[in-house]
Protein backbone atom coordinates (compact mmCIF):
# COMPACT_ATOMS: atom_id res chain seq x y z
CA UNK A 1 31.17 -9.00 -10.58
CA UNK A 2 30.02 -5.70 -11.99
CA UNK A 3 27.66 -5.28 -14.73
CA UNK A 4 28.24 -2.43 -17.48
CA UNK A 5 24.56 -1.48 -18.57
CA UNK A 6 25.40 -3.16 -21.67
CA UNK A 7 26.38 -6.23 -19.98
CA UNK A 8 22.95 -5.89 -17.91
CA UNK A 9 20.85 -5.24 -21.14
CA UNK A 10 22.09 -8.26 -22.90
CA UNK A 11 21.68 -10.69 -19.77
CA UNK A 12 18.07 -9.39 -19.61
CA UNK A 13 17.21 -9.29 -22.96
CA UNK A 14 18.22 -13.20 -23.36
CA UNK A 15 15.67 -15.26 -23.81
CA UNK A 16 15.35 -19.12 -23.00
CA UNK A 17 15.82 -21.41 -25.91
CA UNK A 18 12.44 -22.72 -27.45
CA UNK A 19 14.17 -26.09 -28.46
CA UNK A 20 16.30 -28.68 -26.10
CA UNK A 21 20.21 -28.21 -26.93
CA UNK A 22 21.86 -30.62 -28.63
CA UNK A 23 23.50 -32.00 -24.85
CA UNK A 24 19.56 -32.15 -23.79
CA UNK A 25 18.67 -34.45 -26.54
CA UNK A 26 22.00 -36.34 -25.99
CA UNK A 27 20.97 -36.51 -22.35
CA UNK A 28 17.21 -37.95 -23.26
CA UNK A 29 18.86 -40.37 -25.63
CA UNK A 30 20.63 -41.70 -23.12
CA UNK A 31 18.80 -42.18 -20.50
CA UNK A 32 15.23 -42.36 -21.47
CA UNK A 33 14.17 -44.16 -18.38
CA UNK A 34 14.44 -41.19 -16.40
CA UNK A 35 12.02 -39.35 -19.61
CA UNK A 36 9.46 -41.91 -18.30
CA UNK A 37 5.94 -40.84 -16.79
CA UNK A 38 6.37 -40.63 -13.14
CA UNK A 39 5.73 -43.93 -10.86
CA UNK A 40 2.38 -44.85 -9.87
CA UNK A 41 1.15 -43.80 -6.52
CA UNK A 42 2.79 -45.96 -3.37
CA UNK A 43 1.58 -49.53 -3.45
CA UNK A 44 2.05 -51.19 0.15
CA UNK A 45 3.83 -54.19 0.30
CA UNK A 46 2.68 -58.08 -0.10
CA UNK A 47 4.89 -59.93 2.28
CA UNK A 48 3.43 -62.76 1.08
CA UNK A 49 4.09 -62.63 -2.37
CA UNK A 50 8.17 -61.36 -1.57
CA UNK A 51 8.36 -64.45 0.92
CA UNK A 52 7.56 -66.81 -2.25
CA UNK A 53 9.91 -65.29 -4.37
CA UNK A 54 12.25 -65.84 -1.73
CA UNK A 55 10.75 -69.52 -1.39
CA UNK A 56 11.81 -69.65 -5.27
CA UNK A 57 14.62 -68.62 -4.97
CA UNK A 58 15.85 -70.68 -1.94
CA UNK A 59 14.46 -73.71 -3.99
CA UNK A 60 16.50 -72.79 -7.27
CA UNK A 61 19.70 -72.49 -4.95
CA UNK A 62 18.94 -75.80 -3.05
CA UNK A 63 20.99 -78.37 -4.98
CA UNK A 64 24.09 -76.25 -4.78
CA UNK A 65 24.06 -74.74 -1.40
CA UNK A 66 21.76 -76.11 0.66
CA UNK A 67 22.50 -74.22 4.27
CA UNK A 68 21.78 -71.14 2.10
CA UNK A 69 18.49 -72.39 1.08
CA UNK A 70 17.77 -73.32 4.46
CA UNK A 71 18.77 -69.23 5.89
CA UNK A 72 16.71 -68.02 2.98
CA UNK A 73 13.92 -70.48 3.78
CA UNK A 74 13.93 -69.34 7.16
CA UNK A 75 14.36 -65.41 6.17
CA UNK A 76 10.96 -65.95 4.44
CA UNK A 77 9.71 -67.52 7.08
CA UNK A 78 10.44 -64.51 9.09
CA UNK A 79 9.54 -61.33 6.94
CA UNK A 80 5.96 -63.88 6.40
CA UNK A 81 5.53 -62.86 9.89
CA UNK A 82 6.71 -59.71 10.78
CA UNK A 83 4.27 -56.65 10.31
């Protein structure tokens, strides 16, 4: 595409809006989770504590499935161990 120099002088004399357009403040309305401060620096993982949650949840499933409660007991069992 070819610029006339008044095309040019326009495009160069634009300046950035001071204030968010209206689709900006639509977009932080929306989603304001991604507004949020950034995540904390990189915790390392507690195999221990995701094993019980596992063990929790194995336990809530138990009365209705309990060869699935049994894998997921087992799964914890496993990812207990592993490093």
């Amino acid at each position: 595409m070819i610029y006339t120099d008044s095309a040019a002088e326009r495009l160069a004399s634009s300046t950035v809006r001071a204030r968010p357009s209206p689709m900006g403040r639509w977009l932080k309305a929306a989603f304001p989770h991604r507004n949020a401060a950034p995540a904390q620096a990189y915790t390392p993982r507690d195999r221990t504590r995701e094993a019980g949650k596992l063990r929790t949840w194995a336990t809530t499933v138990r009365q209705t499935d309990p060869r699935f409660a049994d894998d997921l007991f087992a799964a914890a069992d496993r990812h207990e161990r592993e490093e």
